[in-house]
Protein backbone atom coordinates (compact mmCIF):
# COMPACT_ATOMS: atom_id res chain seq x y z
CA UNK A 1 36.02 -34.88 42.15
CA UNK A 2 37.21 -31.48 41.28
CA UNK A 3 38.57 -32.61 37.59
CA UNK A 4 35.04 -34.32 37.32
CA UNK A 5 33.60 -30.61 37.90
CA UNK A 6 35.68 -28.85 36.05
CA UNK A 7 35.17 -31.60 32.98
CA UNK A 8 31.22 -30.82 33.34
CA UNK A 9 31.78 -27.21 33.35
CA UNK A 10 33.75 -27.05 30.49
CA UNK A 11 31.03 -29.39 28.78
CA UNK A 12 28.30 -26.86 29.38
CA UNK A 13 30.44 -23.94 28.09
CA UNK A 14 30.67 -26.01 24.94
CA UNK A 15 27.04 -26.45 24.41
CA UNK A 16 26.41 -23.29 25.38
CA UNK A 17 28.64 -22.16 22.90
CA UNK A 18 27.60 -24.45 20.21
CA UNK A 19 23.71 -23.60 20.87
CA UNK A 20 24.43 -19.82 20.34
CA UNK A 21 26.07 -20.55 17.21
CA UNK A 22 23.15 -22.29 16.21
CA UNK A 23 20.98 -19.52 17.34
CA UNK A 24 22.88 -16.54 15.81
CA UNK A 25 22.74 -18.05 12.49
CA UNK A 26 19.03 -19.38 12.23
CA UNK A 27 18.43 -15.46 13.28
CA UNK A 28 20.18 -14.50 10.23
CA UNK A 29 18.30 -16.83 8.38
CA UNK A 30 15.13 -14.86 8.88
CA UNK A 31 16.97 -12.30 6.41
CA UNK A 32 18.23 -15.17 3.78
CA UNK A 33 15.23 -17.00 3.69
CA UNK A 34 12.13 -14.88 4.08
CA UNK A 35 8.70 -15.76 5.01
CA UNK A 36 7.75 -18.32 2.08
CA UNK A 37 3.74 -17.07 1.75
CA UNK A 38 5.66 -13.70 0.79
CA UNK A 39 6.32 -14.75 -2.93
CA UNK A 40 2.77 -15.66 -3.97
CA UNK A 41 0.56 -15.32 -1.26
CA UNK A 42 0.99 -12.56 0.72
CA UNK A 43 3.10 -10.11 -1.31
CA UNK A 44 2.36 -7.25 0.99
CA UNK A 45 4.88 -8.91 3.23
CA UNK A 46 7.50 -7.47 1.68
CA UNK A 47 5.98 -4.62 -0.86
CA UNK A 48 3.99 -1.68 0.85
CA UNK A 49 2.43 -1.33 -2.70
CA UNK A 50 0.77 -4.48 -2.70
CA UNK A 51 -1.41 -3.28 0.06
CA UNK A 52 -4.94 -3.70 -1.55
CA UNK A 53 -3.99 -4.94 -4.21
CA UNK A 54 -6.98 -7.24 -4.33
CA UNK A 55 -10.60 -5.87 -3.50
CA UNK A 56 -12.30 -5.83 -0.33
CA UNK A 57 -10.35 -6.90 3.01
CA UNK A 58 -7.60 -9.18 3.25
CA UNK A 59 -6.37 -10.62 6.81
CA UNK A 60 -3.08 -12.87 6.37
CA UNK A 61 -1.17 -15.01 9.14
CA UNK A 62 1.45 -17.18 8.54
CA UNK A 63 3.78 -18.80 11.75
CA UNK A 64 6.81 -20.27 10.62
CA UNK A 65 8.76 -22.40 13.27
CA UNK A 66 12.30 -24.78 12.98
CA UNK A 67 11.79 -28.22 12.21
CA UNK A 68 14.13 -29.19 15.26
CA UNK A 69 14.27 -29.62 18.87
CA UNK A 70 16.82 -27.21 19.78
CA UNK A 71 15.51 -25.31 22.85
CA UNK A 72 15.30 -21.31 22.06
CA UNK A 73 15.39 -22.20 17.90
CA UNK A 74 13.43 -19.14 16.04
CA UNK A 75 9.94 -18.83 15.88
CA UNK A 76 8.51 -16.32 13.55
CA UNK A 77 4.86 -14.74 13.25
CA UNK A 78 3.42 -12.54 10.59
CA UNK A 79 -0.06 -10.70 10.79
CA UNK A 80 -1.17 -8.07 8.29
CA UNK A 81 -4.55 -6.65 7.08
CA UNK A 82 -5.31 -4.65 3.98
CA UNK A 83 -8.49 -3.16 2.12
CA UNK A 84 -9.04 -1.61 -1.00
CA UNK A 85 -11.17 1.95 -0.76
CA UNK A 86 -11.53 2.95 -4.57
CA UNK A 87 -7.72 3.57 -5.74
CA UNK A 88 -6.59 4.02 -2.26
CA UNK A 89 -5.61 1.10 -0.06
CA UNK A 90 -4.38 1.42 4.07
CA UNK A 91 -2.53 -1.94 5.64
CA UNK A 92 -1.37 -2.89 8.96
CA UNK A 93 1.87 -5.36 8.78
CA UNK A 94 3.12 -7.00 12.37
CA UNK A 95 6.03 -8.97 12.44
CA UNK A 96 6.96 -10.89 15.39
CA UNK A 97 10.63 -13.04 15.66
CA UNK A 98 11.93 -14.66 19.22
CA UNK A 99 15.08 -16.49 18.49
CA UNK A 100 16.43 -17.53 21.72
CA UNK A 101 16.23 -14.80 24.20
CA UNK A 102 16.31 -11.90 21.71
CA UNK A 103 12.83 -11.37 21.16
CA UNK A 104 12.52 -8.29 18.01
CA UNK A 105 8.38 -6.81 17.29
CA UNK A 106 7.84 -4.67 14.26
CA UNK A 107 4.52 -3.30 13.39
CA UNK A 108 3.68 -0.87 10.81
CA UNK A 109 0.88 1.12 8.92
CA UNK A 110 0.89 1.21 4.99
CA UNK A 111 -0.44 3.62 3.05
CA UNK A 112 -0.54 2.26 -1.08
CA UNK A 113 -1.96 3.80 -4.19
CA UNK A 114 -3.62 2.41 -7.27
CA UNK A 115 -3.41 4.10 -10.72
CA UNK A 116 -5.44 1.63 -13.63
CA UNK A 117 -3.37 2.11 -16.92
CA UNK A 118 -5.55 0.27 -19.25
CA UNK A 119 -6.98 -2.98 -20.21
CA UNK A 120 -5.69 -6.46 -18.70
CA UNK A 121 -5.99 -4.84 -15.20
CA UNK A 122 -3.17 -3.06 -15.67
CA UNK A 123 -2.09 -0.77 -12.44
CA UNK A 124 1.08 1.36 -11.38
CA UNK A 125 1.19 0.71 -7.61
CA UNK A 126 2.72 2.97 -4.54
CA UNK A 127 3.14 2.13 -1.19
CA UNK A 128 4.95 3.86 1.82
CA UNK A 129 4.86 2.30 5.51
CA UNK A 130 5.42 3.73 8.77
CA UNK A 131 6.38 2.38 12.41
CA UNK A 132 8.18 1.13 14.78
CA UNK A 133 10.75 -1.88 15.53
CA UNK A 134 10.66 -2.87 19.70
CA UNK A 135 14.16 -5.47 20.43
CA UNK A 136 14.06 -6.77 23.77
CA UNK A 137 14.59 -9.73 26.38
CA UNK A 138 11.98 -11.30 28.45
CA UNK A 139 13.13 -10.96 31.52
CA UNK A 140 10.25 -13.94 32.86
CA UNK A 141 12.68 -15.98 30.46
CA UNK A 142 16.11 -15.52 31.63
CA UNK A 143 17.72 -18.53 33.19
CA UNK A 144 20.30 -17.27 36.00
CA UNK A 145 20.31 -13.41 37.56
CA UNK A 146 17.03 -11.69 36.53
CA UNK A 147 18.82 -8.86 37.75
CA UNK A 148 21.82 -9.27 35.34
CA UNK A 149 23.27 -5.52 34.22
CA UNK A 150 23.70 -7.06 30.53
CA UNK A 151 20.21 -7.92 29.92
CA UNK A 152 18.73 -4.42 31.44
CA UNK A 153 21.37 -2.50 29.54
CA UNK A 154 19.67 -4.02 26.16
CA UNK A 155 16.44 -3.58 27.09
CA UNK A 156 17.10 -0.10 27.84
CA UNK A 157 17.51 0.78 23.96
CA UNK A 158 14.13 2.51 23.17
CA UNK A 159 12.01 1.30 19.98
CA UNK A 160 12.34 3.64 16.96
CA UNK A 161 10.79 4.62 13.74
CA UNK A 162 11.01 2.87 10.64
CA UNK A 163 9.46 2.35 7.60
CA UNK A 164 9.42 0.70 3.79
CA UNK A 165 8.86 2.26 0.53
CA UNK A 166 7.86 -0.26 -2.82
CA UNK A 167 6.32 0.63 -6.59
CA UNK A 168 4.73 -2.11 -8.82
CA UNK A 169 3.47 -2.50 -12.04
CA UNK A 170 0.69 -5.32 -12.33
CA UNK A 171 -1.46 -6.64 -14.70
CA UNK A 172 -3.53 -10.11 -15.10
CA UNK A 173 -0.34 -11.93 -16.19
CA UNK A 174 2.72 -9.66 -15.39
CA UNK A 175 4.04 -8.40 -12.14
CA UNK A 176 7.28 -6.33 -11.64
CA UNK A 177 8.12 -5.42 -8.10
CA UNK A 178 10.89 -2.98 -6.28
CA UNK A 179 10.75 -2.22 -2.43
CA UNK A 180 13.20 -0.57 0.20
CA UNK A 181 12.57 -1.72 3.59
CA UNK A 182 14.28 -0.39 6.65
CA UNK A 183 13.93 3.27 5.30
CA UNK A 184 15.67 4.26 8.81
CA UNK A 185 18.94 2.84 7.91
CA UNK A 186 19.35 4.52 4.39
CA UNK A 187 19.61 7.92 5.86
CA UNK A 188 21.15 7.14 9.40
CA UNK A 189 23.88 4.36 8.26
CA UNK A 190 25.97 4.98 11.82
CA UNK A 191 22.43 3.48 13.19
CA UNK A 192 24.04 0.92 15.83
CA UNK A 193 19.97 -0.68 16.16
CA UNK A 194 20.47 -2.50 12.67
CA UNK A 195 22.72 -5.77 12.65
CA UNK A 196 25.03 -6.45 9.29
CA UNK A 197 22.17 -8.94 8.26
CA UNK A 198 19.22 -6.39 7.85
CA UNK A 199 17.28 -6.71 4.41
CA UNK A 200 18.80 -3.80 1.96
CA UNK A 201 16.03 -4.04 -1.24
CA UNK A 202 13.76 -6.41 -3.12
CA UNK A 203 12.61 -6.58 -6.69
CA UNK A 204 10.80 -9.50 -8.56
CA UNK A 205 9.80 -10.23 -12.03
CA UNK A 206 6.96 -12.59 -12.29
CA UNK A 207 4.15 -13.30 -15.26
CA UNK A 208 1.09 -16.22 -14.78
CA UNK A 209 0.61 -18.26 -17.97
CA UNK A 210 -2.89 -19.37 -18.13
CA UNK A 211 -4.52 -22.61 -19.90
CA UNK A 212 -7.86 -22.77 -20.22
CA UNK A 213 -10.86 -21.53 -19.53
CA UNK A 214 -13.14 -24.32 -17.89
CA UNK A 215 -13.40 -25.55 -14.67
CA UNK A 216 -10.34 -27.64 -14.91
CA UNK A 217 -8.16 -24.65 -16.10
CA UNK A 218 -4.04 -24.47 -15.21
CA UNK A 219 -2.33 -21.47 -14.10
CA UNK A 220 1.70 -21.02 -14.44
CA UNK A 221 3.46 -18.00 -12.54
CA UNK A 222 7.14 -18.70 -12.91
CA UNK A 223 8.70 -15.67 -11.01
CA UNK A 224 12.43 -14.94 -10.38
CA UNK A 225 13.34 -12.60 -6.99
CA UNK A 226 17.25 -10.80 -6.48
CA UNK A 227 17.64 -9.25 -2.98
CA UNK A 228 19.95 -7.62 -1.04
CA UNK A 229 20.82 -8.43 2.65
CA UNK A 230 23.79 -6.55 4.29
CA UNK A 231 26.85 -8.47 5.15
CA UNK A 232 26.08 -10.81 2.34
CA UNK A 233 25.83 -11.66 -1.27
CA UNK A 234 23.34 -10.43 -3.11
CA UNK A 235 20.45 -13.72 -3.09
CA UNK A 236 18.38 -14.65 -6.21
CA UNK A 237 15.55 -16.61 -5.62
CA UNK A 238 14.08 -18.53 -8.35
CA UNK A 239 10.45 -20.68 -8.92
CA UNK A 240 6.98 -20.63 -9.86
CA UNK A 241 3.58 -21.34 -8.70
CA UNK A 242 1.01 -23.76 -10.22
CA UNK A 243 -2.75 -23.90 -10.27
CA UNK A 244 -5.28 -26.74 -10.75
CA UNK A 245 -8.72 -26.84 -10.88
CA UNK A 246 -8.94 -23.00 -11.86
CA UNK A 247 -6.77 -22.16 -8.80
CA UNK A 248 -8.60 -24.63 -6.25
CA UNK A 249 -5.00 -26.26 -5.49
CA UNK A 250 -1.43 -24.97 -5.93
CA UNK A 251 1.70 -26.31 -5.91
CA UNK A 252 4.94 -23.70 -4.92
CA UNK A 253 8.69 -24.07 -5.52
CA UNK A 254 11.20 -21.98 -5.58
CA UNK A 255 15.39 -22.15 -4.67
CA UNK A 256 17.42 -19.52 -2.92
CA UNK A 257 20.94 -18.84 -4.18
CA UNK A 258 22.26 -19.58 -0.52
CA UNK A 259 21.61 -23.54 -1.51
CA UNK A 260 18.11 -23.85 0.21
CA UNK A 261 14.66 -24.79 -1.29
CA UNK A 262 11.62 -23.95 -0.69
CA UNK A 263 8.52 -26.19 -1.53
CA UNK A 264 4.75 -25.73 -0.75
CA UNK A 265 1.23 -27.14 -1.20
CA UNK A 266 -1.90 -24.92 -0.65
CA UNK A 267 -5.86 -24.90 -0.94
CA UNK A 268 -7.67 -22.04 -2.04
CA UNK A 269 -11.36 -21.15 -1.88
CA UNK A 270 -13.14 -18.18 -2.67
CA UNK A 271 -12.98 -16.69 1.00
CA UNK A 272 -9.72 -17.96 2.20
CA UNK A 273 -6.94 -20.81 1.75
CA UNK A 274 -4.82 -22.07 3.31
CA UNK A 275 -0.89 -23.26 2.44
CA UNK A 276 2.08 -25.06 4.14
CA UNK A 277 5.66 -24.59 3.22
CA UNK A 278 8.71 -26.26 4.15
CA UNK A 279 12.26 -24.59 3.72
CA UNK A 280 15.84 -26.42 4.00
CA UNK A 281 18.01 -25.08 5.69
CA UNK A 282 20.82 -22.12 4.04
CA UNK A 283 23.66 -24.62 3.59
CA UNK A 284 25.72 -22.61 6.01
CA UNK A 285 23.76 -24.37 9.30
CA UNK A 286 22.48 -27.39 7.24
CA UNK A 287 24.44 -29.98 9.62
CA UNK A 288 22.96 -28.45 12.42
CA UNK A 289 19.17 -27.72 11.86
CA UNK A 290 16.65 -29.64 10.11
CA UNK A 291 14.64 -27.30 7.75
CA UNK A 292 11.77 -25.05 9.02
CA UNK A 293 7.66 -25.66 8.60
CA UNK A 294 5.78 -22.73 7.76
CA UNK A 295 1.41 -22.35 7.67
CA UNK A 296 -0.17 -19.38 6.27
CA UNK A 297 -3.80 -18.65 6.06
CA UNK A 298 -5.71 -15.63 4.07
CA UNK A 299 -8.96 -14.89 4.48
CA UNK A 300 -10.79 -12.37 1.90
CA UNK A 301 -14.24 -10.58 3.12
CA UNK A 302 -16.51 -7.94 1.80
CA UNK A 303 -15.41 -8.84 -1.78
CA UNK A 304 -17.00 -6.53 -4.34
């Protein structure tokens, strides 16, 4: 009986063990492989200055969750707003991730400017954003000792200001974008509130090829992404986006130097659309972890 015990117990340290492995490293995945509606959709998500960049007010929400039945596997949610007033643009950007029991809430408020530099829609862009990051544990969700000193100790840590910083130049057909996030950690590098696998920088090249003018016109935005992540190689990300029907349906691909892909379909309409994405897995976890599904939807009111 008691080597029966001890067998089980050492079975359930095992999983236990195994699980948070898998948890630990889809968590750094949210680093390596971004929020997909980020490259074409919703470039805001990443770039303060592409707060407003379109006219009138844009709400964006995109859920992404882990193809997989692991129990506590990462769930992420993304909600922003932005409106255009003349040059001037403001933006709210909340960013909600539970992997497991860590739960981690960042919200901020962008501020972006809009300088027109001639014909072709061509605009130097500015944004700066300001907030605050909240890391905690549910306590309603801890199995065992709600009372455990571990889990009060880390909830203990108070939230703190942050913010991102991004320029772009943008035109009808090219886009060239550069963005700090996590403006906190560049002047306070002894912060112990950032992990090794926080996002460093983010710049993009992309330009949209069109073909044709009529109703059954093509679109081509081939676009090519290098970031930084700390702890890591430096990750290129490389694809395009393409348009039928004069941009009624698109079609999204792009692959991720950490030997994922990332593939998408979406419907657009003049007031909103609507896209799904699904993302293998980094190749580090691939054995483990199916792939994650991702929906994002954008609605556009009080167009001009």
């Amino acid at each position: 009986m008691y080597s029966t015990k001890f067998l089980c117990h050492k079975r359930s340290i095992a999983a236990a063990i195994f699980l948070s492995f898998v948890i630990i490293q889809t968590s750094v995945k949210a680093q390596l492989n971004p929020l997909a509606s980020q490259y074409f959709q919703n470039q805001y998500l990443f770039n303060p200055a592409m707060a407003g960049i379109n006219n009138g007010l844009n709400l964006n929400l995109s859920v992404r969750k882990q193809w997989s039945s692991i129990p506590g596997s990462p769930f992420t949610q993304a909600i922003s707003a932005d409106y255009l007033l003349s040059r001037a643009a403001f933006g709210v950007n909340v960013y909600n991730e539970q992997s497991g029991l860590l739960k981690s809430t960042r919200a901020v408020a962008t501020y972006a400017y809009h300088i027109p530099l001639g014909q072709n829609n061509q605009k130097l862009n500015f944004g700066l954003s300001a907030g605050v990051l909240s890391q905690r544990v549910p306590y309603n969700e801890v199995i065992g000792d709600p009372n455990d000193l571990s889990v009060a100790r880390y909830n203990e840590r108070k939230s703190y200001l942050d913010g991102d910083f991004g320029v772009a130049y943008t035109s009808n057909n090219l886009s060239v974008q550069a963005a700090l996030p996590n403006l906190r950690s560049i002047f306070n590098q002894d912060n112990n509130n950032y992990t090794i696998d926080r996002s460093l920088y983010f710049t993009s090249v992309g330009y949209r090829f069109n073909f044709g003018e009529t109703i059954n016109a093509i679109g081509l935005e081939p676009k090519v992404s290098f970031r930084g992540v700390k702890g890591y190689t430096n990750i290129l990300d490389a694809g395009a986006n393409l348009t039928f029907a004069n941009n009624l349906l698109s079609f999204q691909g792009m692959y991720h130097s950490t030997k994922s892909t990332t593939v998408g379909f979406g419907l657009n309409k003049n007031n909103y659309s609507i896209l799904a994405f699904y993302t293998t897995e980094t190749s580090a976890i691939s054995n483990y972890t199916n792939g994650d599904f991702e929906i994002s939807l954008q609605l556009h009111l009080f167009d001009k």
